[in-house]
C-alpha atoms as a PDB file:
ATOM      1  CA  UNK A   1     205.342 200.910  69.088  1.00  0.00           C
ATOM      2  CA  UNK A   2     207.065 199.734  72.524  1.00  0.00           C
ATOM      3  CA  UNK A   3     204.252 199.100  74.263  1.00  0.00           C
ATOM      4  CA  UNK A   4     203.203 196.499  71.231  1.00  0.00           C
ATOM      5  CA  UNK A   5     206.898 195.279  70.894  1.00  0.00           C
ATOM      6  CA  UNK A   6     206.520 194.249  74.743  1.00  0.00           C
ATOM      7  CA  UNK A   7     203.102 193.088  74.388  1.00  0.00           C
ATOM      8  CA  UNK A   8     204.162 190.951  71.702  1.00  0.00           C
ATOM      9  CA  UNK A   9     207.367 189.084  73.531  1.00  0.00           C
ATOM     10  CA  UNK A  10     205.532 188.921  76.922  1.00  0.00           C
ATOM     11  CA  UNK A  11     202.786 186.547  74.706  1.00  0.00           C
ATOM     12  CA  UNK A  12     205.465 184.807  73.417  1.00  0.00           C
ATOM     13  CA  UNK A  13     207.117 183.310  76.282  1.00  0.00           C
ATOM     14  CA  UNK A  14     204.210 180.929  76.958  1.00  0.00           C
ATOM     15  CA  UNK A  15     204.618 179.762  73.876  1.00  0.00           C
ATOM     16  CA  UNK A  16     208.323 179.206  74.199  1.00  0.00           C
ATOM     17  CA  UNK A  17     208.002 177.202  77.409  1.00  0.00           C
ATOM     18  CA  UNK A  18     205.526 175.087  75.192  1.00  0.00           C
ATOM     19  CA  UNK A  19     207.599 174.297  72.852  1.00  0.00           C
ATOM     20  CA  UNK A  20     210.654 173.230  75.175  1.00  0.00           C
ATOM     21  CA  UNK A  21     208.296 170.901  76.978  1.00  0.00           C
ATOM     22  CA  UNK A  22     207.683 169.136  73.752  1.00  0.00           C
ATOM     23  CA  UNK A  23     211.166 168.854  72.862  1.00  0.00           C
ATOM     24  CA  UNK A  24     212.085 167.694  75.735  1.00  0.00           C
ATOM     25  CA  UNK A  25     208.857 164.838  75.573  1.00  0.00           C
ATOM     26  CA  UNK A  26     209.839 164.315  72.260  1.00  0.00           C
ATOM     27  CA  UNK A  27     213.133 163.701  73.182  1.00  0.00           C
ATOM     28  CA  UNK A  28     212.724 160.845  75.898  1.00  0.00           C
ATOM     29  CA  UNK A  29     210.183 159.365  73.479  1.00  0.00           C
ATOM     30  CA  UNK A  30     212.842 158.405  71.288  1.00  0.00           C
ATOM     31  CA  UNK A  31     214.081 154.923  71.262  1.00  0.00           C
ATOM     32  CA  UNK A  32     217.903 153.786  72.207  1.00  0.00           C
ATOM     33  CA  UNK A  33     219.856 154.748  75.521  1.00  0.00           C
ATOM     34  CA  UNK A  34     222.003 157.923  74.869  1.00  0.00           C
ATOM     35  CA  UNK A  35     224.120 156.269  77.860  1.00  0.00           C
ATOM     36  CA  UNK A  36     224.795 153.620  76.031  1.00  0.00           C
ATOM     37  CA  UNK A  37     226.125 155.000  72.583  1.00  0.00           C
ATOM     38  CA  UNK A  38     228.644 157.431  74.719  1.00  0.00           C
ATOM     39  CA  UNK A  39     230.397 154.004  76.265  1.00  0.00           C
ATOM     40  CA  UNK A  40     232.634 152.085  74.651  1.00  0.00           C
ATOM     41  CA  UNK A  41     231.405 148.838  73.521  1.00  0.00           C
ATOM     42  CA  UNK A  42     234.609 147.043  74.224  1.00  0.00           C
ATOM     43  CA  UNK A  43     234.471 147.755  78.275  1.00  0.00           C
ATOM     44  CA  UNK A  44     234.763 144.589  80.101  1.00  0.00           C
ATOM     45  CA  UNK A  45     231.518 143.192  81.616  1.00  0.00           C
ATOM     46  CA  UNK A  46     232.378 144.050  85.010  1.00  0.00           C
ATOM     47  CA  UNK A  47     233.612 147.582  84.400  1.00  0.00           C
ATOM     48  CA  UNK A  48     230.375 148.267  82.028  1.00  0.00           C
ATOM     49  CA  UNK A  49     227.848 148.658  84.783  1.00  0.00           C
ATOM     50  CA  UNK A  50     230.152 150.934  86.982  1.00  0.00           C
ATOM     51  CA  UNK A  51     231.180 153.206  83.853  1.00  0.00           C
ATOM     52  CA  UNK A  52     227.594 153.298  82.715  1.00  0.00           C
ATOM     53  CA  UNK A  53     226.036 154.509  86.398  1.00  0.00           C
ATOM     54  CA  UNK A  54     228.967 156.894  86.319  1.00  0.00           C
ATOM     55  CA  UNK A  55     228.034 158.266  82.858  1.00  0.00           C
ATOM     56  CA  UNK A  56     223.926 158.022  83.680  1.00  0.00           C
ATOM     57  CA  UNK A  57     225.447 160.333  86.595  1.00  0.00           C
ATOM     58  CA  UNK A  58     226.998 162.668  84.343  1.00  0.00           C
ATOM     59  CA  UNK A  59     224.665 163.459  82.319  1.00  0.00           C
ATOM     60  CA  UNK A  60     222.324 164.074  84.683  1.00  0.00           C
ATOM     61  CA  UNK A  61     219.602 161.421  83.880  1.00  0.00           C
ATOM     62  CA  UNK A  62     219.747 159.644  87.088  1.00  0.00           C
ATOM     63  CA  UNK A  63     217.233 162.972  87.960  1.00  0.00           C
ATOM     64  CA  UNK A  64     214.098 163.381  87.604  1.00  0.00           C
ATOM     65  CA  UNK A  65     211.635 164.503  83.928  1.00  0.00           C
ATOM     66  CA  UNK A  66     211.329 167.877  85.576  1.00  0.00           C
ATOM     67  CA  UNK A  67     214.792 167.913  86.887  1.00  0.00           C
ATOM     68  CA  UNK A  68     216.084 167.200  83.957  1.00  0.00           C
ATOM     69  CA  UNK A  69     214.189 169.572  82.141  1.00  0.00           C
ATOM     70  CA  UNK A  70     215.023 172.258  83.979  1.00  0.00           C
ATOM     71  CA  UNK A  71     218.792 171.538  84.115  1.00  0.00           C
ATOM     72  CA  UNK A  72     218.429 171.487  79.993  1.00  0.00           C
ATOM     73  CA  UNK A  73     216.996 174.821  79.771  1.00  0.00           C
ATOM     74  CA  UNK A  74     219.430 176.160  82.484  1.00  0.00           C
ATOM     75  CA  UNK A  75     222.699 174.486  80.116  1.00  0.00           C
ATOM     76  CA  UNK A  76     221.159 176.161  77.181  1.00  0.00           C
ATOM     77  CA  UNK A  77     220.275 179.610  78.294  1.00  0.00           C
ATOM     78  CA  UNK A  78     224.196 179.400  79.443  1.00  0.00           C
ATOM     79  CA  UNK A  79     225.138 178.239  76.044  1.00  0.00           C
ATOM     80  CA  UNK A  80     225.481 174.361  76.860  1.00  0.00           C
ATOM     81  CA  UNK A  81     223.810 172.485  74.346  1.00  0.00           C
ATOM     82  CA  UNK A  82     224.824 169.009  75.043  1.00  0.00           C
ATOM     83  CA  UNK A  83     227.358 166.234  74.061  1.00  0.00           C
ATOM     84  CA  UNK A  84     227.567 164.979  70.534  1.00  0.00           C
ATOM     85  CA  UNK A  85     227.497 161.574  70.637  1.00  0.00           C
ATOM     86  CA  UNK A  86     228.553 161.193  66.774  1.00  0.00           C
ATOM     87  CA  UNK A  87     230.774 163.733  66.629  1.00  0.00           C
ATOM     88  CA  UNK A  88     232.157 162.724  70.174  1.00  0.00           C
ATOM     89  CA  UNK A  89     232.260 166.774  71.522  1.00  0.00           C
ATOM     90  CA  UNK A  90     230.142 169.648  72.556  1.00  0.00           C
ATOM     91  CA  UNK A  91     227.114 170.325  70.363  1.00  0.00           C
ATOM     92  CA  UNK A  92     227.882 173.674  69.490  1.00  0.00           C
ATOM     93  CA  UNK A  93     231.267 173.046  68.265  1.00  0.00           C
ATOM     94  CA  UNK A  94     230.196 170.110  65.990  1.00  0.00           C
ATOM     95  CA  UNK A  95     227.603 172.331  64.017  1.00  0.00           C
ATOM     96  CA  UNK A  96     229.411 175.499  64.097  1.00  0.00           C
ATOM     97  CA  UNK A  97     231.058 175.198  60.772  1.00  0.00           C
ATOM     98  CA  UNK A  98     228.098 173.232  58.750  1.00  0.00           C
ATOM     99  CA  UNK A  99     226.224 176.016  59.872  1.00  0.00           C
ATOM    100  CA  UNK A 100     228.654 178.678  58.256  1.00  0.00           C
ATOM    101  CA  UNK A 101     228.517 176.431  55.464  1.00  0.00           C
ATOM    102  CA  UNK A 102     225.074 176.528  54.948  1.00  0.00           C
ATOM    103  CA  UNK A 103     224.896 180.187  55.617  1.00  0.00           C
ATOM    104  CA  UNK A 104     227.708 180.598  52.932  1.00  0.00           C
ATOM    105  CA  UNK A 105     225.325 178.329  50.529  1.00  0.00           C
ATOM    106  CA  UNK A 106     221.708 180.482  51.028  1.00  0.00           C
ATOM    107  CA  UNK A 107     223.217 183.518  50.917  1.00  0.00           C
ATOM    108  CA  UNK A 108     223.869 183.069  47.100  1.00  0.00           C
ATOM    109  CA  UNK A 109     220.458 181.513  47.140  1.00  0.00           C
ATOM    110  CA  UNK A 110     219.181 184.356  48.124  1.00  0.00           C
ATOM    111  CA  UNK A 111     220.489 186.813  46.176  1.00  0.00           C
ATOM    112  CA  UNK A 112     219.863 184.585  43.267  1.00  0.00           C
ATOM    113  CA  UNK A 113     216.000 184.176  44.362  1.00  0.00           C
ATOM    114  CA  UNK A 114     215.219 187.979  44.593  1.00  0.00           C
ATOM    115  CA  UNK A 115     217.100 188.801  41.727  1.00  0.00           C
ATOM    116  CA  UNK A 116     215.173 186.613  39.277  1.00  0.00           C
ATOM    117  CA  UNK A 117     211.667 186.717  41.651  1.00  0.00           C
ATOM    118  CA  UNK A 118     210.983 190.352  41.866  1.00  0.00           C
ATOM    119  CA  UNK A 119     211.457 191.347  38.265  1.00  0.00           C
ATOM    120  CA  UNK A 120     210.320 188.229  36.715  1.00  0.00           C
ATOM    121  CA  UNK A 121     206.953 188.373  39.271  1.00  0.00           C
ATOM    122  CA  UNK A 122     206.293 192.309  38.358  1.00  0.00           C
ATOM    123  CA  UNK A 123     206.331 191.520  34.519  1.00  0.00           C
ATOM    124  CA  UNK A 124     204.224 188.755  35.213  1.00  0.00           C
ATOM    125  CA  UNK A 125     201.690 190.747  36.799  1.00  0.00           C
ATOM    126  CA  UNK A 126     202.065 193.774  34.022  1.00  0.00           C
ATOM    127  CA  UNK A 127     201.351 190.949  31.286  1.00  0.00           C
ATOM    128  CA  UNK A 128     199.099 189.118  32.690  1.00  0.00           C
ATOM    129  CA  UNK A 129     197.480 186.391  31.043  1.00  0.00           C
ATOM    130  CA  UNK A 130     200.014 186.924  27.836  1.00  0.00           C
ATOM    131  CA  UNK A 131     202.418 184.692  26.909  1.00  0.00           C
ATOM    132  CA  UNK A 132     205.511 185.655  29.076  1.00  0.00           C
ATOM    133  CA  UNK A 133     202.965 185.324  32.140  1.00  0.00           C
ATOM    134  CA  UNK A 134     201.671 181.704  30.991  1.00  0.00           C
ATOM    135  CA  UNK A 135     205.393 180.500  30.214  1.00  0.00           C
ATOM    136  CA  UNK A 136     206.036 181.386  33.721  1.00  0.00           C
ATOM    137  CA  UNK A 137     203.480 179.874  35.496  1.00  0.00           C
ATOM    138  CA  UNK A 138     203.888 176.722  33.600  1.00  0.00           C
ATOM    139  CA  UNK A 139     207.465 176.654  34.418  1.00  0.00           C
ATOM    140  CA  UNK A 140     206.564 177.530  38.074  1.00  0.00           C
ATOM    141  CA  UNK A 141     204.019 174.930  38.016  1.00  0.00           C
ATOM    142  CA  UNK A 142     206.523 172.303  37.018  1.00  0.00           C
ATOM    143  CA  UNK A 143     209.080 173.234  39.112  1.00  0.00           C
ATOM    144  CA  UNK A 144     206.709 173.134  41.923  1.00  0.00           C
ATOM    145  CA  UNK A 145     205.692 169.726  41.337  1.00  0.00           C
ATOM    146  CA  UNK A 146     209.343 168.110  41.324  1.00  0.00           C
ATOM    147  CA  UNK A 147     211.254 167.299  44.335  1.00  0.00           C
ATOM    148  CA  UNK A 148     214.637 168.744  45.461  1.00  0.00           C
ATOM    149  CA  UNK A 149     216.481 165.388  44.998  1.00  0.00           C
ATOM    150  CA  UNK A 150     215.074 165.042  41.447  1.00  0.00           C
ATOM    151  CA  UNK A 151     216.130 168.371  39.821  1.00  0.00           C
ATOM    152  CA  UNK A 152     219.632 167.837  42.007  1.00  0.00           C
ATOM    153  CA  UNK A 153     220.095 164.379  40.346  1.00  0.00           C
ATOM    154  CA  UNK A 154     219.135 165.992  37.011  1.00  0.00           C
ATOM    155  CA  UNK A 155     221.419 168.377  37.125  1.00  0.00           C
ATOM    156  CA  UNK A 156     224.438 166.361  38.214  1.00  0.00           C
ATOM    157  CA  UNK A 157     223.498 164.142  35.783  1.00  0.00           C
ATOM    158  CA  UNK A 158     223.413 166.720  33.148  1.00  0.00           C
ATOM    159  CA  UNK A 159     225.713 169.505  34.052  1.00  0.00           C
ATOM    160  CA  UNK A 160     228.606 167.233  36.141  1.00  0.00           C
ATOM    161  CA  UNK A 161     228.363 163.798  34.444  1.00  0.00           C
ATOM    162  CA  UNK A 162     227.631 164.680  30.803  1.00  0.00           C
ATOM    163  CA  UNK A 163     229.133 168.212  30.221  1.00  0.00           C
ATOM    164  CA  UNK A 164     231.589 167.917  33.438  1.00  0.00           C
ATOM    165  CA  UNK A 165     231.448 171.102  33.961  1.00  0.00           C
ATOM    166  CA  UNK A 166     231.021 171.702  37.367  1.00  0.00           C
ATOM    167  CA  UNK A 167     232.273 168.878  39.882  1.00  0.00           C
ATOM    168  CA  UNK A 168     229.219 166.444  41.086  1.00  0.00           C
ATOM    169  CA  UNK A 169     229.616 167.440  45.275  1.00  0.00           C
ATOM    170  CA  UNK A 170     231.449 167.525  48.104  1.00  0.00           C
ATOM    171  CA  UNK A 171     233.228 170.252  49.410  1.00  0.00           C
ATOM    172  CA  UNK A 172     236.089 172.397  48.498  1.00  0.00           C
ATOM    173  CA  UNK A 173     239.596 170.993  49.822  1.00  0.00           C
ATOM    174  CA  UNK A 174     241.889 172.729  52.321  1.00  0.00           C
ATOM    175  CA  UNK A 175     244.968 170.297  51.932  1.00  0.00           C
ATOM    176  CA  UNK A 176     246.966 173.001  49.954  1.00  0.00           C
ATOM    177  CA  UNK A 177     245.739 175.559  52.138  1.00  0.00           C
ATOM    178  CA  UNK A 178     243.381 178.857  51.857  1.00  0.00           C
ATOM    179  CA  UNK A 179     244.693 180.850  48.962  1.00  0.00           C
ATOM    180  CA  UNK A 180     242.918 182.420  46.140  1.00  0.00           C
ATOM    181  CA  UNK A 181     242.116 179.451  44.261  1.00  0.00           C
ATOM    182  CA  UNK A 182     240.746 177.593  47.403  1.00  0.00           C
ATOM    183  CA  UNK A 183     238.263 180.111  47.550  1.00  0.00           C
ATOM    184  CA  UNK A 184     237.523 180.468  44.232  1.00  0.00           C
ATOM    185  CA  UNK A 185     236.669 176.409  44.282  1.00  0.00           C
ATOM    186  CA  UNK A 186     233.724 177.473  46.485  1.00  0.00           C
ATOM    187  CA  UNK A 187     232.078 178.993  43.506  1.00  0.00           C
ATOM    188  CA  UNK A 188     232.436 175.579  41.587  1.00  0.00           C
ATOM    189  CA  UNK A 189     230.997 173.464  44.359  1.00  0.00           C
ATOM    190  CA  UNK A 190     228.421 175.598  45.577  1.00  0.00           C
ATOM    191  CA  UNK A 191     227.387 176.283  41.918  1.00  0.00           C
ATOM    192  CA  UNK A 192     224.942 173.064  41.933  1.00  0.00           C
ATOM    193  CA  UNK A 193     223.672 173.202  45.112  1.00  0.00           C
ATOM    194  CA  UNK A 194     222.467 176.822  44.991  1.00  0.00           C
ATOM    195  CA  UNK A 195     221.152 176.158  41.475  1.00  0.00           C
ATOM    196  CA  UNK A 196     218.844 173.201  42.495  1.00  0.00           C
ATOM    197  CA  UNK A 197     217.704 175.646  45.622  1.00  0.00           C
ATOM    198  CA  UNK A 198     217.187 178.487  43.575  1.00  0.00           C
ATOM    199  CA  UNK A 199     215.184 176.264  41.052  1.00  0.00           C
ATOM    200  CA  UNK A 200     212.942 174.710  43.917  1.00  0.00           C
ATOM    201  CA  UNK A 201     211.975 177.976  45.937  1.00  0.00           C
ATOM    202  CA  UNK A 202     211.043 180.139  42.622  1.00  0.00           C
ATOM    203  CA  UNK A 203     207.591 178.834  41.999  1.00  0.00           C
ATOM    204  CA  UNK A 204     206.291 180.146  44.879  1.00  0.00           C
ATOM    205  CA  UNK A 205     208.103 183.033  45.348  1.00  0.00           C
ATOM    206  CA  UNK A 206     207.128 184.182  41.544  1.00  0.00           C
ATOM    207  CA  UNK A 207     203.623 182.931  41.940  1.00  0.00           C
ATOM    208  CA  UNK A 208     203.301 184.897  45.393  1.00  0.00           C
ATOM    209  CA  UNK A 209     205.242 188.428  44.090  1.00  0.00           C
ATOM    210  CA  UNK A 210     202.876 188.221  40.674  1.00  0.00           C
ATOM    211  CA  UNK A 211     199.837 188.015  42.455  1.00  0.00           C
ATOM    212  CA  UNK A 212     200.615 190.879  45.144  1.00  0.00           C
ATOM    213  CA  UNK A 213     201.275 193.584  42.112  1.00  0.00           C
ATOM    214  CA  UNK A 214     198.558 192.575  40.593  1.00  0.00           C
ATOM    215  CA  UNK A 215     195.811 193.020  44.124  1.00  0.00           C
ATOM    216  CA  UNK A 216     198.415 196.280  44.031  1.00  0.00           C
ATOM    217  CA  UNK A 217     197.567 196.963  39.871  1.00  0.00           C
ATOM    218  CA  UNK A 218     193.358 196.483  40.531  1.00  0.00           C
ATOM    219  CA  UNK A 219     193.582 199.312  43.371  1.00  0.00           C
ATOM    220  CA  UNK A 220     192.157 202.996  42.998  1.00  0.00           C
ATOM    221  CA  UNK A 221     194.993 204.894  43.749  1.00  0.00           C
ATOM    222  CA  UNK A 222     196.504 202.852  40.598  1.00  0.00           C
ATOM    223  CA  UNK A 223     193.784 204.406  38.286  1.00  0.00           C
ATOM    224  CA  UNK A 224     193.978 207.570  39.333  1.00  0.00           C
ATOM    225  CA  UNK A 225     197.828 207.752  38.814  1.00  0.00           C
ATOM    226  CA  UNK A 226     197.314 206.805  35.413  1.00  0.00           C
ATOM    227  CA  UNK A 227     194.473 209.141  34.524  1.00  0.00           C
ATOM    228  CA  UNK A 228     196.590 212.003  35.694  1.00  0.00           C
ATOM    229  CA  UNK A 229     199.051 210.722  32.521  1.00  0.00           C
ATOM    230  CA  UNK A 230     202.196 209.483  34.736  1.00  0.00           C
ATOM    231  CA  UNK A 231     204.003 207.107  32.356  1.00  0.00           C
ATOM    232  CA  UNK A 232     203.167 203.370  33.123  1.00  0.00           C
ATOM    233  CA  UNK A 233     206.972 202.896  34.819  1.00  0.00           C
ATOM    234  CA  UNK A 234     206.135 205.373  37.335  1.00  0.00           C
ATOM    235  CA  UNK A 235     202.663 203.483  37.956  1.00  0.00           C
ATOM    236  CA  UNK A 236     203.956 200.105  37.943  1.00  0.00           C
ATOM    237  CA  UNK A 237     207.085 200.516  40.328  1.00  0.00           C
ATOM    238  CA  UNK A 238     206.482 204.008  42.168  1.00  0.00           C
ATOM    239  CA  UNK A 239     203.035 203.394  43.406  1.00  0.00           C
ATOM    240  CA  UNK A 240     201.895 199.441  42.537  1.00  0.00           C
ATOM    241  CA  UNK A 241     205.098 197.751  43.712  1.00  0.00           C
ATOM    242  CA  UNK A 242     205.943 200.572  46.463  1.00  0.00           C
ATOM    243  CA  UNK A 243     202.210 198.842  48.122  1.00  0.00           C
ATOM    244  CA  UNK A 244     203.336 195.435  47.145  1.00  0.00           C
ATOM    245  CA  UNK A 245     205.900 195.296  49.293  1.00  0.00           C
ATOM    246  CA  UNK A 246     203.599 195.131  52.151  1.00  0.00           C
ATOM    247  CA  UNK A 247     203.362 190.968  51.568  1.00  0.00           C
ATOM    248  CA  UNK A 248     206.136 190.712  49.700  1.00  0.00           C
ATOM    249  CA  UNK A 249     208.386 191.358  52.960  1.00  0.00           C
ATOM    250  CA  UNK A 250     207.448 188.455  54.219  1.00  0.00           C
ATOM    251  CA  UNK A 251     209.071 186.500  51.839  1.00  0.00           C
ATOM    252  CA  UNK A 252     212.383 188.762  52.245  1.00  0.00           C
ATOM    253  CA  UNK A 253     211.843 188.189  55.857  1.00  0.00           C
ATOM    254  CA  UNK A 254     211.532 184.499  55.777  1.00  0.00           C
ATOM    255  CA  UNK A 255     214.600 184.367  53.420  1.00  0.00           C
ATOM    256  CA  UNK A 256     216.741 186.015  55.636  1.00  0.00           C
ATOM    257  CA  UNK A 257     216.138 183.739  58.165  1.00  0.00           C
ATOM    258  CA  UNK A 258     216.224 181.035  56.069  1.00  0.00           C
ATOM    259  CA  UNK A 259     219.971 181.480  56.006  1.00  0.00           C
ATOM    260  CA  UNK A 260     220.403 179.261  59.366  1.00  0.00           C
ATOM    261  CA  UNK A 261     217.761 176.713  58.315  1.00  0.00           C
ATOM    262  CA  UNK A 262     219.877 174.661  55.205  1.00  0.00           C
ATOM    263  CA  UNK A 263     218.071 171.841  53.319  1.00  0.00           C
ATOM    264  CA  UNK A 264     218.688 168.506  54.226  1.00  0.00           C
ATOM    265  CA  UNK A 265     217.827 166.535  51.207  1.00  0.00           C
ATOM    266  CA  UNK A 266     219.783 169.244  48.731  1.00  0.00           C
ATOM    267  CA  UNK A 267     223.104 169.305  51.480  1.00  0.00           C
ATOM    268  CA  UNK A 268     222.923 165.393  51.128  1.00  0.00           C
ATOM    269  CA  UNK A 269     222.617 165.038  47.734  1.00  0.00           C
ATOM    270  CA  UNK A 270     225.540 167.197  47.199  1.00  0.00           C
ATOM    271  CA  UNK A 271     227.309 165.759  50.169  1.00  0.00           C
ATOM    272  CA  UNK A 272     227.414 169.739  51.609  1.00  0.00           C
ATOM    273  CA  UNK A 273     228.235 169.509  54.899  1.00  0.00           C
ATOM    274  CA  UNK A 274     225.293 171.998  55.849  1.00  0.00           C
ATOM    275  CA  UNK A 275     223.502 172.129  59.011  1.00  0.00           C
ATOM    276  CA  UNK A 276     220.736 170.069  57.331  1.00  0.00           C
ATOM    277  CA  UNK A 277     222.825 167.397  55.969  1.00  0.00           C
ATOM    278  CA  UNK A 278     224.733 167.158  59.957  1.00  0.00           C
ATOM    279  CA  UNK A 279     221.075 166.863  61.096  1.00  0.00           C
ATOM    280  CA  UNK A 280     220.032 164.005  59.299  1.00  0.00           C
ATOM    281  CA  UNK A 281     222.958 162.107  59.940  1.00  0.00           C
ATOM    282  CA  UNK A 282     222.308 162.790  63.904  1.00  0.00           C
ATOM    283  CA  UNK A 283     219.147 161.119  63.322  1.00  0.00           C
ATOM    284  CA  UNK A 284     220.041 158.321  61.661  1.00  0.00           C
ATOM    285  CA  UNK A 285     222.632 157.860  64.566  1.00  0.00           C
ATOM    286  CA  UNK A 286     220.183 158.379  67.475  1.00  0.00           C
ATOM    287  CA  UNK A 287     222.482 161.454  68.347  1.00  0.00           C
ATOM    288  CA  UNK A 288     219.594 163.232  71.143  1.00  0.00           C
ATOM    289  CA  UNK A 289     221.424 166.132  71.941  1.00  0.00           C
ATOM    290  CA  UNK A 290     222.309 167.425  68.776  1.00  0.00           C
ATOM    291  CA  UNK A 291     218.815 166.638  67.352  1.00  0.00           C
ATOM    292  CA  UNK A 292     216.649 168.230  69.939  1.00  0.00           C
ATOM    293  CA  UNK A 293     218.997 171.484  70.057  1.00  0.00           C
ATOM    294  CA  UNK A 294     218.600 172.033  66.345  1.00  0.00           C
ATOM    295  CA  UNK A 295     215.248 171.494  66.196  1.00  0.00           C
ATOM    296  CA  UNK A 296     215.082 174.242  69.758  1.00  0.00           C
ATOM    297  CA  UNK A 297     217.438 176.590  67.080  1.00  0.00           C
ATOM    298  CA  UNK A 298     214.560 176.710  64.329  1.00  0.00           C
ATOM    299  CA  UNK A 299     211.701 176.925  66.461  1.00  0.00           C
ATOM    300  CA  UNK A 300     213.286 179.969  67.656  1.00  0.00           C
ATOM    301  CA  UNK A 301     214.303 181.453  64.406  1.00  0.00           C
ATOM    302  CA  UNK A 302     210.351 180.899  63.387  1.00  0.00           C
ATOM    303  CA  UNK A 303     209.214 182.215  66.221  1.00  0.00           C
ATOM    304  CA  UNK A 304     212.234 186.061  66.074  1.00  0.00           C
ATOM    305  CA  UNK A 305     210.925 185.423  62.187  1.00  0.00           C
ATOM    306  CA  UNK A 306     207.662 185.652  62.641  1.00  0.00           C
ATOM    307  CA  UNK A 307     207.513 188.332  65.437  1.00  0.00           C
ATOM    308  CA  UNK A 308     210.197 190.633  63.355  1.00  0.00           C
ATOM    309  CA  UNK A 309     207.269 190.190  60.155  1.00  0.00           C
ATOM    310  CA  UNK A 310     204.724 191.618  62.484  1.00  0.00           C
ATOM    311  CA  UNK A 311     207.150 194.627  63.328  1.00  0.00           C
ATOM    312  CA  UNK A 312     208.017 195.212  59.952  1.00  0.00           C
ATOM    313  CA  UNK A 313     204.228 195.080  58.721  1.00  0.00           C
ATOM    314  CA  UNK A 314     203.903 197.994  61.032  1.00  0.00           C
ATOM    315  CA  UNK A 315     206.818 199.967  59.667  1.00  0.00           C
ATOM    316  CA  UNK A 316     205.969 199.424  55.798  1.00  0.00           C
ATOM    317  CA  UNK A 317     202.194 199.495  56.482  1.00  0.00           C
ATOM    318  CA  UNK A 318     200.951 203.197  57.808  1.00  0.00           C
ATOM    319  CA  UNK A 319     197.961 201.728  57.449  1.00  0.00           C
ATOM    320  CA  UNK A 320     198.594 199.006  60.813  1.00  0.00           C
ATOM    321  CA  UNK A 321     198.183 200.576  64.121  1.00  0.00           C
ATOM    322  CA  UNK A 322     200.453 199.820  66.625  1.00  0.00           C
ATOM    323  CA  UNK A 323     198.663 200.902  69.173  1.00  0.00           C
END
């Protein structure tokens, strides 16, 4: 198990440095002067061209591409990811609380998710082609087909506008301060956001738990359980879903990390103030820094995501060698 653990992060370091160089590409391919948005506009002419040298300076761009790049990846391996030009200080304080926010917001997606997935999947697969399966699927179908801002527009419309329930968006206040009820408002405002979520990741996750019980149901070891006279529970979620776990971990796996991710569209719907909903705003305001070392953040998550499925596939599967 070491030796393929070591294997598997020495082959992943090309891949790495592959992906920095295109951030880094993709980065100076991008139109407008960074310089320029960090000056203020109202400078005199003849103090412009001086403070803007200075700043080019600064920030290091006077260098050379592969100076540059290298002095990037040296700033963020030290934790340095840049100057926010929109939120006028360091990157990793401006998206340190959107992205406790959005953790805050998937973790109730989450819980949600599995909750309704893995039960409502395993029934699907124990009645297949029955009424409770084909009312799922349609629903998953549908579901599947709409877009996030659709079913989070329906739902405000519905459930805040109509009913008023639940408030429309935003976030909850801190002007009175952090007592009980301040953190009881959380539930309110993040009750629309993690519904839409939850509503938008099910189809898949259903559709992909269903079909691994039932490649888990159509197995030997299935029939032979049941001619030995073990009752069907015992079957169905001792031995078929115990085997079904194999792919369904990577869905738990890819939720996890889908904790640090957020959703842009849903987090600006809502006006969230998510990771996703900070990102889109620092592209609409051409705000580099910020931009490329998100986008560095969930490269890497795919790529810890990815190598911890393999791992796990290993642990859950005897039937993977490690060797």
């Amino acid at each position: 198990m070491l030796r393929y653990i070591i294997r598997r992060i020495l082959s992943l370091i090309p891949v790495i440095i592959l992906i920095t160089i295109m951030l880094f590409a993709l980065l100076k391919m991008m139109p407008g002067d960074p310089v320029r948005m960090m000056l203020n506009p109202g400078l005199k002419a003849e103090h412009y061209q001086a403070a803007y040298e200075a700043m080019k300076i600064k920030l290091g761009l006077d260098k050379s591409y592969p100076e540059q790049y290298l002095r990037w990846i040296g700033n963020t391996l030290q934790g340095e990811l840049g100057w926010s030009t929109l939120h006028n200080r360091p990157v990793k304080d401006a998206i340190k609380e959107p992205l406790k926010n959005t953790i805050i917001l998937n973790i109730f997606v989450i819980i949600l998710e599995l909750a309704i997935t893995l039960p409502v999947g395993i029934k699907m697969a124990v009645k297949r082609g029955k009424f409770y399966d084909n009312a799922w699927q349609v629903f998953s179908l549908i579901t599947y087909s709409m877009p996030s801002f659709f079913v989070a527009l329906t739902l405000i419309f519905t459930i805040a506008i109509r009913l008023r329930l639940l408030p429309p968006g935003g976030m909850p206040l801190t002007v009175y301060g952090k007592d009980l009820a301040y953190y009881l408002s959380w539930l309110k405002y993040m009750a629309l956001p993690v519904l839409t979520l939850t509503i938008i990741s099910l189809a898949g996750t259903i559709r992909y738990v269903r079909n691994a019980m039932i490649d888990a149901l159509n197995q030997d070891y299935i029939r032979t359980a049941r001619s030995k006279g073990l009752a069907e529970k015992v079957v169905i979620y001792s031995h078929a879903f115990r085997n079904a776990l194999i792919p369904i971990s990577t869905i738990v796996i890819g939720a996890i990390f889908s904790l640090f991710y957020g959703s842009a569209i849903t987090e600006t719907v809502f006006a969230w103030n998510g990771i996703g909903h900070v990102l889109v705003k620092a592209l609409n305001n051409r705000d580099f820094m910020l931009v490329i070392s998100m986008n560095l953040f969930f490269a890497m998550l795919s790529i810890v995501a990815n190598f911890v499925a393999d791992i796990t596939y290993g642990l859950v599967d005897p039937r993977i060698k490690l060797e």
